[in-house]
C-alpha atoms as a PDB file:
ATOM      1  CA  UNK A   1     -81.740 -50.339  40.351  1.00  0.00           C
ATOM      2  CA  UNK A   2     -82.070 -49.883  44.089  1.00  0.00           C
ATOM      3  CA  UNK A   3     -78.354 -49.635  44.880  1.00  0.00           C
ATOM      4  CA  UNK A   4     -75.534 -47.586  42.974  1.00  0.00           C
ATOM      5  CA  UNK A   5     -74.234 -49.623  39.719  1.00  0.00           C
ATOM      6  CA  UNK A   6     -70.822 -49.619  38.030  1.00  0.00           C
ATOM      7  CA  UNK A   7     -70.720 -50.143  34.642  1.00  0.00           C
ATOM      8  CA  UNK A   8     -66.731 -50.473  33.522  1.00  0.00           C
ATOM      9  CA  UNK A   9     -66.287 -50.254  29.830  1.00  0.00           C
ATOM     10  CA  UNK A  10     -63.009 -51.120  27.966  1.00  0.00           C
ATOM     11  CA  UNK A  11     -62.161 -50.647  23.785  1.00  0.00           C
ATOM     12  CA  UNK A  12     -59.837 -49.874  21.137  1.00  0.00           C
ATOM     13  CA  UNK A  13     -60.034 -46.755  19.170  1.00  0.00           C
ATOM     14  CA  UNK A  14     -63.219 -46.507  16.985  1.00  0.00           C
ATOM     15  CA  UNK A  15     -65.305 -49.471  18.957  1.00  0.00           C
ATOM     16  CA  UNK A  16     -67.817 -46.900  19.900  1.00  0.00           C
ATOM     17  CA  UNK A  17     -67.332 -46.979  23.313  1.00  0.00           C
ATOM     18  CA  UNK A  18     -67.451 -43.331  24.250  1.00  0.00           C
ATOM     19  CA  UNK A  19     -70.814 -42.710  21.778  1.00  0.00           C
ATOM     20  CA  UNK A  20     -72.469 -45.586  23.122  1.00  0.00           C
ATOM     21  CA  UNK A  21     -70.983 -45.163  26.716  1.00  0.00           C
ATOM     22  CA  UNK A  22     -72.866 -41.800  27.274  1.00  0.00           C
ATOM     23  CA  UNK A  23     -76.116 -43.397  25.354  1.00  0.00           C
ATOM     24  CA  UNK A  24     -76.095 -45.458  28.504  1.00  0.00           C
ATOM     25  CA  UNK A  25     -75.560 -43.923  30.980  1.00  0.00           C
ATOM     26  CA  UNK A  26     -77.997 -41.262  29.307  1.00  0.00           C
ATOM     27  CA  UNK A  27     -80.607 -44.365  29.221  1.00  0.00           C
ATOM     28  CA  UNK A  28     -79.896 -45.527  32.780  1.00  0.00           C
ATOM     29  CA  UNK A  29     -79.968 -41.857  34.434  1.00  0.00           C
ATOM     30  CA  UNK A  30     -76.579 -42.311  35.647  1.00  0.00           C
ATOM     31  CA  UNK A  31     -73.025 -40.619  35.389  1.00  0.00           C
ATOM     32  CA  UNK A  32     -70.915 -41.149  32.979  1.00  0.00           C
ATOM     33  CA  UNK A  33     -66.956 -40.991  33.205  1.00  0.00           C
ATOM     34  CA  UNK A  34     -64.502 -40.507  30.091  1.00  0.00           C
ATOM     35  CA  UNK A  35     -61.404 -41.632  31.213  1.00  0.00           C
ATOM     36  CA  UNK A  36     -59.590 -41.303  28.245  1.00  0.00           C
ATOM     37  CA  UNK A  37     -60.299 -37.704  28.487  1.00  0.00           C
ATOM     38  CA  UNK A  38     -58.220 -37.806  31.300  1.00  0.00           C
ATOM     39  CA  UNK A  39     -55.003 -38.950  29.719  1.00  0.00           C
ATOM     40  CA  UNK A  40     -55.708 -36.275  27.314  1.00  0.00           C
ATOM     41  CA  UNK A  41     -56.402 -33.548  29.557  1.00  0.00           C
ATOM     42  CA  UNK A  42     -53.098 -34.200  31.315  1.00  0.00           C
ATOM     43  CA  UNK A  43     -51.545 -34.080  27.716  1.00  0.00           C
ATOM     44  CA  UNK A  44     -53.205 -30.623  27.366  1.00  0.00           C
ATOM     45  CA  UNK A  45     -51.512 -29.325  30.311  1.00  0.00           C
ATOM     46  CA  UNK A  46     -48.099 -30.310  29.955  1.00  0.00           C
ATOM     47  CA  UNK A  47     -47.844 -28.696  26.468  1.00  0.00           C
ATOM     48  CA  UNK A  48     -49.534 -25.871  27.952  1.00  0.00           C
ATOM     49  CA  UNK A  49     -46.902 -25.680  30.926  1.00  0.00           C
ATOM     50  CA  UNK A  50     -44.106 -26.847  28.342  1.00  0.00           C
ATOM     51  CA  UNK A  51     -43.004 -29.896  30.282  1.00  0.00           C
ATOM     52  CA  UNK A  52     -41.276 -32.352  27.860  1.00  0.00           C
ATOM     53  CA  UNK A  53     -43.299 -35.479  27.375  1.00  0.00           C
ATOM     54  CA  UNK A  54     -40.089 -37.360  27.305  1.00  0.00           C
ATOM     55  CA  UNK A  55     -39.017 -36.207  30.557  1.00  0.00           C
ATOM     56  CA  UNK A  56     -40.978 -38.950  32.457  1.00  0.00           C
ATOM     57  CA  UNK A  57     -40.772 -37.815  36.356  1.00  0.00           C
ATOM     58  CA  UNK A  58     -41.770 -34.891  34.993  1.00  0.00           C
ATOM     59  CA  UNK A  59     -45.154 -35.519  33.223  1.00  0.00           C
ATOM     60  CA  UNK A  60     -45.792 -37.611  36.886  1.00  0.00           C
ATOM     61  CA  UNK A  61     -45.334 -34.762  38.950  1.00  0.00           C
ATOM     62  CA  UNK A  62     -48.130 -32.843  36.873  1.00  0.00           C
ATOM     63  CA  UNK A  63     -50.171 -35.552  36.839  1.00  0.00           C
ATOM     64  CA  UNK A  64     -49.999 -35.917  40.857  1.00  0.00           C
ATOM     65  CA  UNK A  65     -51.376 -31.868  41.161  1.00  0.00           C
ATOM     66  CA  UNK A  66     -52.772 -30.278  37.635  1.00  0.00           C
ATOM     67  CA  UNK A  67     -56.065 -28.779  37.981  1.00  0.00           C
ATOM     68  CA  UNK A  68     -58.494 -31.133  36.619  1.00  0.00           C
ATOM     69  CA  UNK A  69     -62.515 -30.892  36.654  1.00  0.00           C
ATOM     70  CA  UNK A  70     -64.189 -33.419  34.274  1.00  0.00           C
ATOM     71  CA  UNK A  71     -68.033 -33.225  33.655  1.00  0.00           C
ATOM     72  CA  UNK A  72     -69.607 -36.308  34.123  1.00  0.00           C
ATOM     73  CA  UNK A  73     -73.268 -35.653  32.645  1.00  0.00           C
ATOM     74  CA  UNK A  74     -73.309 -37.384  29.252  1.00  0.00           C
ATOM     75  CA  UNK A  75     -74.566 -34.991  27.460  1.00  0.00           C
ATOM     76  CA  UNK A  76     -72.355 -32.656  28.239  1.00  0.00           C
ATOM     77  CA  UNK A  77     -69.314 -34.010  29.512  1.00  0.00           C
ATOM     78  CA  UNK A  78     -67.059 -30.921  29.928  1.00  0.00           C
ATOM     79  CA  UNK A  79     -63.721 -30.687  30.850  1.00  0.00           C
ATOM     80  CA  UNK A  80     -61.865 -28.100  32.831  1.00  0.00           C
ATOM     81  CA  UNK A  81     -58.452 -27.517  33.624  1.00  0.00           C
ATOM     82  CA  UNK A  82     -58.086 -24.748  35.378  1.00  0.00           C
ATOM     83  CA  UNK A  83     -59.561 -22.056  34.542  1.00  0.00           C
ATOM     84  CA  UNK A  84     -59.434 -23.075  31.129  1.00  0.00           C
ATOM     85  CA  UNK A  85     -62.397 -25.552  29.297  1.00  0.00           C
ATOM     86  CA  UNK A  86     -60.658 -27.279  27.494  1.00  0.00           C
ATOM     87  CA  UNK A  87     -63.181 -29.795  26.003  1.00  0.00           C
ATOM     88  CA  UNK A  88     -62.901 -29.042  22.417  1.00  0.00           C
ATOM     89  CA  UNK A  89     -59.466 -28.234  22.365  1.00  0.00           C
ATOM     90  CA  UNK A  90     -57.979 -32.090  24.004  1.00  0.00           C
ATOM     91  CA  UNK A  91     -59.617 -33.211  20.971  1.00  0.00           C
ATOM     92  CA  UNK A  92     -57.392 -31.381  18.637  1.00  0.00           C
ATOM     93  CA  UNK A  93     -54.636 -32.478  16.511  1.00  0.00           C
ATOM     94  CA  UNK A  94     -51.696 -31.595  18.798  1.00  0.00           C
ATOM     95  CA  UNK A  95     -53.173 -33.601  21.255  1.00  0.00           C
ATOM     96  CA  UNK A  96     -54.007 -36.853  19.537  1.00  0.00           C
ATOM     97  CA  UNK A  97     -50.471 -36.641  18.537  1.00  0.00           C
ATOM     98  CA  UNK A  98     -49.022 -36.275  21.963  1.00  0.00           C
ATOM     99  CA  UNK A  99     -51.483 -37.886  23.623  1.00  0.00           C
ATOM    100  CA  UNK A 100     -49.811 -41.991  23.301  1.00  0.00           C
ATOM    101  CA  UNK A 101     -46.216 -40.260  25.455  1.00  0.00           C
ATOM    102  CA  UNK A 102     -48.457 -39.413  28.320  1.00  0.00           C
ATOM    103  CA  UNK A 103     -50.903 -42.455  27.963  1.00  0.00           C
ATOM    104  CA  UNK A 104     -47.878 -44.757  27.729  1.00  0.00           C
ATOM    105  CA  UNK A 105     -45.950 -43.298  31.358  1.00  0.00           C
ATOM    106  CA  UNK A 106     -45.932 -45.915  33.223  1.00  0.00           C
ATOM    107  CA  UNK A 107     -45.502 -43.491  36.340  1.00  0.00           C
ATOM    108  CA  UNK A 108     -48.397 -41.706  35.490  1.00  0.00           C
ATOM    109  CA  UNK A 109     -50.830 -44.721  34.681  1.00  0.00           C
ATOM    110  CA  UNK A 110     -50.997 -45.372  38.510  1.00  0.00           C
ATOM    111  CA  UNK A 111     -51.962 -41.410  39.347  1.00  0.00           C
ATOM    112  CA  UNK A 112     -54.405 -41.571  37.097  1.00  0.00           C
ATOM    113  CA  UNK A 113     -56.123 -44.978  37.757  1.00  0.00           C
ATOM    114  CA  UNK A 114     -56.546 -44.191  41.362  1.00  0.00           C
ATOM    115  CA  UNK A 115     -58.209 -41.270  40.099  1.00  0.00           C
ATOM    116  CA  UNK A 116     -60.674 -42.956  38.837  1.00  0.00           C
ATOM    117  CA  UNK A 117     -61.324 -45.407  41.156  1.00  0.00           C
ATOM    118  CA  UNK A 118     -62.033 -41.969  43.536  1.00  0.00           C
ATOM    119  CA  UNK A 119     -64.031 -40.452  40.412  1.00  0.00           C
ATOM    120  CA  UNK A 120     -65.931 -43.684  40.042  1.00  0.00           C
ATOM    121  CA  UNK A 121     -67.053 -44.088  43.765  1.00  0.00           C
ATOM    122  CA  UNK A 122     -67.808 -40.381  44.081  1.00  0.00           C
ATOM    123  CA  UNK A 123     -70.062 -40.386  40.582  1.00  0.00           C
ATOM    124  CA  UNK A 124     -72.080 -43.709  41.768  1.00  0.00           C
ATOM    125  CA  UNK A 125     -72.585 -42.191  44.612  1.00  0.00           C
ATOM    126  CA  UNK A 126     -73.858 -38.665  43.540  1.00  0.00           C
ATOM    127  CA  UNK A 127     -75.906 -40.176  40.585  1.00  0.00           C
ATOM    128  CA  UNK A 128     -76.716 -43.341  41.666  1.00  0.00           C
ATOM    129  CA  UNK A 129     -74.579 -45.433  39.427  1.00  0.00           C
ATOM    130  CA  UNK A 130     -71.867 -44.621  36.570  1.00  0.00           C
ATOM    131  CA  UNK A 131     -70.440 -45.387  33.220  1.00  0.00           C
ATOM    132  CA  UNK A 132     -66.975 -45.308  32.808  1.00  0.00           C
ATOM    133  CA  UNK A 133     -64.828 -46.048  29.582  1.00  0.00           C
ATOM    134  CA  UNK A 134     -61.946 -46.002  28.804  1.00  0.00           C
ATOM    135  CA  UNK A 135     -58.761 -48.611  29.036  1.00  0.00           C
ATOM    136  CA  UNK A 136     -58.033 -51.201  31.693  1.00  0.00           C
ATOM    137  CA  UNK A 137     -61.006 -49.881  33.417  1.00  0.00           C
ATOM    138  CA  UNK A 138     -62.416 -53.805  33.801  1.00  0.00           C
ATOM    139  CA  UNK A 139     -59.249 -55.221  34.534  1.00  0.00           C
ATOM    140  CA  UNK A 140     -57.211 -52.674  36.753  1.00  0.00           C
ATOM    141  CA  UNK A 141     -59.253 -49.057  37.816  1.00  0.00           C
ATOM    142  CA  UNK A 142     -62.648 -51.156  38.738  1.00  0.00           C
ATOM    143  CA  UNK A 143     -61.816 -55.033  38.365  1.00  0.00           C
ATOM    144  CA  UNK A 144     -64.920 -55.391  41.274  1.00  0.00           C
ATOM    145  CA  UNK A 145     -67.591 -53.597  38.553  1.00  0.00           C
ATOM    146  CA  UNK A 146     -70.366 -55.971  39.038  1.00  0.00           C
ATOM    147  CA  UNK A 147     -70.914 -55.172  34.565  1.00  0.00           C
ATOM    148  CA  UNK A 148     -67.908 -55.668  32.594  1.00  0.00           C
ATOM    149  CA  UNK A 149     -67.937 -55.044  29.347  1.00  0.00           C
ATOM    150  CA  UNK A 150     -65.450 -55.142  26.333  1.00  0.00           C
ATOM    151  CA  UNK A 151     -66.996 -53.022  23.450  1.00  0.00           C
ATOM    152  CA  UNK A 152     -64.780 -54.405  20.462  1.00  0.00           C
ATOM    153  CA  UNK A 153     -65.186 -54.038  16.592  1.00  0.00           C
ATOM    154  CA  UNK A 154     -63.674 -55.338  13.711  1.00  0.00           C
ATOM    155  CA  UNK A 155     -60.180 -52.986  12.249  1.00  0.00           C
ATOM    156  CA  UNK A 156     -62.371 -52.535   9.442  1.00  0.00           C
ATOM    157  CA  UNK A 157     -65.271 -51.527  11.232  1.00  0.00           C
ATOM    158  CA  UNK A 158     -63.199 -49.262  13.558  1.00  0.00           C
ATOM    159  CA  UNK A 159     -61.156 -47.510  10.735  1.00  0.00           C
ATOM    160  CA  UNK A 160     -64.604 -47.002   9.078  1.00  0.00           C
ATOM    161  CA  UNK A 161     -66.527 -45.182  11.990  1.00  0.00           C
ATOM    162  CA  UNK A 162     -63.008 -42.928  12.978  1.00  0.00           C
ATOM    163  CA  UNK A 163     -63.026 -41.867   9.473  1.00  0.00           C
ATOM    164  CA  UNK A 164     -66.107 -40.785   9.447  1.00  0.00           C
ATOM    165  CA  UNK A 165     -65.968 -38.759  12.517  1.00  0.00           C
ATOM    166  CA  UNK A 166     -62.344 -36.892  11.659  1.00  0.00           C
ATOM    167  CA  UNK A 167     -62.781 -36.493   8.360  1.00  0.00           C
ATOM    168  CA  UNK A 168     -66.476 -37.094   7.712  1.00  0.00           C
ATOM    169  CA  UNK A 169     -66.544 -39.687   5.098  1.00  0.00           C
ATOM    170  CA  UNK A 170     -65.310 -43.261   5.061  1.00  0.00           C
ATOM    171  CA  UNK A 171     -64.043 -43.629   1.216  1.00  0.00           C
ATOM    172  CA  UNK A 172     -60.662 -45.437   1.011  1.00  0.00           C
ATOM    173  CA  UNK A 173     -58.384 -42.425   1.048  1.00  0.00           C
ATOM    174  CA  UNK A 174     -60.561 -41.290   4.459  1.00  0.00           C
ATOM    175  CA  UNK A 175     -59.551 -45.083   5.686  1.00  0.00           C
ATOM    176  CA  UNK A 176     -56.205 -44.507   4.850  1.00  0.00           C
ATOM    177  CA  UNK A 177     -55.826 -41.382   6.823  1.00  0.00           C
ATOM    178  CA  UNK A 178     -56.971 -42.647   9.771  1.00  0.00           C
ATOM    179  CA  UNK A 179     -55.068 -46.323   9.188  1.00  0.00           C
ATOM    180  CA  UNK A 180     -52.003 -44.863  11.151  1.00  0.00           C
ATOM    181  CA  UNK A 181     -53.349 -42.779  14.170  1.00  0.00           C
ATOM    182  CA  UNK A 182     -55.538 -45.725  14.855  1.00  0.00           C
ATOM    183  CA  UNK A 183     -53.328 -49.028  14.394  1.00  0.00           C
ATOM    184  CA  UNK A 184     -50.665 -47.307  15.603  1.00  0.00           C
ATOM    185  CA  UNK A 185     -51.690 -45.917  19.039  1.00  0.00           C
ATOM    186  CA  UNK A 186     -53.085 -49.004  19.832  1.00  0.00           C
ATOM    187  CA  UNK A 187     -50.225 -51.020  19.317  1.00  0.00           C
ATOM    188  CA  UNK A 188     -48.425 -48.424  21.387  1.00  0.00           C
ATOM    189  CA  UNK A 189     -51.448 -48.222  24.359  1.00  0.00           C
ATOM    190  CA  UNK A 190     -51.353 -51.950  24.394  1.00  0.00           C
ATOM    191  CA  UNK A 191     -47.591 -51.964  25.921  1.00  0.00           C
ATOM    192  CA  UNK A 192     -49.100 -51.141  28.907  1.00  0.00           C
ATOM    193  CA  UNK A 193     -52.803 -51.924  28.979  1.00  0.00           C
ATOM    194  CA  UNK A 194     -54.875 -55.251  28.225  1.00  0.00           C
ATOM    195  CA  UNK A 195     -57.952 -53.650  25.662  1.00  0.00           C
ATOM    196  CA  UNK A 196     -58.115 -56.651  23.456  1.00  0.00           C
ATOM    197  CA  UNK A 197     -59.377 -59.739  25.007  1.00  0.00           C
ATOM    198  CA  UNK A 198     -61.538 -59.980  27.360  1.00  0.00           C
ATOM    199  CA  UNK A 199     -60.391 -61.154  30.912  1.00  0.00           C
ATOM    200  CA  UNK A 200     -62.440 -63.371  33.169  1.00  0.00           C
ATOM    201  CA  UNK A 201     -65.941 -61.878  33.918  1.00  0.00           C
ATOM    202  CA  UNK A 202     -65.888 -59.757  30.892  1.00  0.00           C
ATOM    203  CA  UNK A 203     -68.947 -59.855  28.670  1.00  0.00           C
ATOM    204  CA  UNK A 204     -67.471 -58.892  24.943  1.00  0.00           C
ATOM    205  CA  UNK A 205     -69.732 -56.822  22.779  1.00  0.00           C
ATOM    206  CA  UNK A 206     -68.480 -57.320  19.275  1.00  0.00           C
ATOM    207  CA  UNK A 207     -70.130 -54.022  17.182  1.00  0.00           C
ATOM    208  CA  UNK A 208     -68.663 -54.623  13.968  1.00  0.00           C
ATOM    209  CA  UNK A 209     -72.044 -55.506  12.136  1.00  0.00           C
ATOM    210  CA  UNK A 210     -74.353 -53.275  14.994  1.00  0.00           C
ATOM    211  CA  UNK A 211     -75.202 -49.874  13.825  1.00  0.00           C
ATOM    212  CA  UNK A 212     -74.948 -47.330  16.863  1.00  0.00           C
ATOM    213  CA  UNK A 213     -78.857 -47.921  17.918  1.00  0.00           C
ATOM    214  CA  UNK A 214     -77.742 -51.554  18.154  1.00  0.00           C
ATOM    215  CA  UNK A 215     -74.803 -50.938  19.704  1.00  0.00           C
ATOM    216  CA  UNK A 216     -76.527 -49.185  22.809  1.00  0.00           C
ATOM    217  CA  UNK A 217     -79.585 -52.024  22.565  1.00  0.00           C
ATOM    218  CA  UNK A 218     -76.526 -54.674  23.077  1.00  0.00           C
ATOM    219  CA  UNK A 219     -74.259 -53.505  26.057  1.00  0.00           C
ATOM    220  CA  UNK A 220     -77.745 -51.926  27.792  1.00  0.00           C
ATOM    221  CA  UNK A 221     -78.949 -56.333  27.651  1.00  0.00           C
ATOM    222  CA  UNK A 222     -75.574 -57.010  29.252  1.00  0.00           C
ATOM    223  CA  UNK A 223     -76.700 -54.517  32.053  1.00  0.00           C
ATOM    224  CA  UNK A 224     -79.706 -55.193  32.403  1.00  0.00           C
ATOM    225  CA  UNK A 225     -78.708 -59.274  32.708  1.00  0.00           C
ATOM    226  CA  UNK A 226     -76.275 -58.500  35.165  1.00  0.00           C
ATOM    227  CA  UNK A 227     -78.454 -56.809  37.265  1.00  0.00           C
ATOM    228  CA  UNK A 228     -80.457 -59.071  37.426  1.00  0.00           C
ATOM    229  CA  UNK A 229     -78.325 -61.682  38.232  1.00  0.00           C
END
């Protein structure tokens, strides 16, 4: 690649898009961007600063200022806010539970998705190209990505691989743990983003039957076609 490349990367919970998202960028020697991580950061800080999630204006006014550094090398993508690293700890339970009030804001969407866009211009530019996943990150943060990609799996498939990663097994009463947080904050997410379907230009990878080598194998051909063409 002689110029910088954008690789935009949308999914529902469990697709593998963050696992395979850094593989890529990993493979291509480029940034990678997790802007879920984002949403969740944001999250972080307003129970932190204990501004009610359900006061809306307010959750938009952090967004517009809080102290956010995210890491964008994908092996260690770190994230900062403030002075506190708070990589391990958006990740926790309290989070994932609050995270679908922030992620649903329509007030904050917009703060966040331009962002992004900055995040994503500044990235390709520093590293020669990035990989950014998230949600409606190939139809609304960078709709001009020349690779699109909607990494999709089967519910089955999904519950299967979240399973394993919470609770480390995927045996039916694993599945039916995760069942809720999963169905559930997509439904929600999907009031105000399009992760689903594929729009126009969007190349859907469908992992349901791909183990994670295959997974990687499959978007990286959709990148490597694309640049091409």
């Amino acid at each position: 690649m002689t110029a910088p490349i954008v690789v935009a990367i949308d999914g529902p919970s469990g697709s593998g898009k963050s696992s395979v998202s850094r593989a890529v960028a990993r493979e291509l020697g480029v940034g990678y961007l997790d802007t879920g991580a984002m949403y969740r950061a944001l999250t972080w800080w307003c129970l932190a600063q204990d501004i009610d999630l359900t006061d809306g204006p307010a959750v938009v006014a952090a967004a517009e200022d809080f102290p956010l550094a995210i890491g964008t090398d994908p092996d260690d993508p770190r994230v900062q806010v403030g002075d506190s690293d708070v990589t391990t700890e958006i990740r926790s339970e309290r989070v994932t539970a609050a995270v679908t009030a922030v992620a649903t804001n329509v007030g904050v969407r917009p703060v966040l998705q331009q962002a992004q866009r900055d995040l994503i211009a500044a990235i390709a530019e520093d590293a020669g190209g990035v990989v950014a996943e998230g949600r409606d990150i190939t139809t609304v943060v960078a709709p001009e990505a020349p690779v699109r990609i909607l990494l999709t799996a089967s519910e089955e498939a999904r519950l299967r691989r979240r399973s394993t990663e919470l609770h480390g097994r995927s045996d039916d009463s694993a599945v039916a743990a995760t069942r809720d947080q999963i169905v559930q904050r997509d439904r929600a997410d999907s009031t105000v983003s399009q992760f689903t379907t594929a729009s126009d230009g969007v190349v859907t990878v469908d992992t349901s039957d791909l183990d994670f080598e295959g997974s990687v194998a499959a978007v990286l051909a959709v990148v490597r076609e694309r640049v091409r063409a």
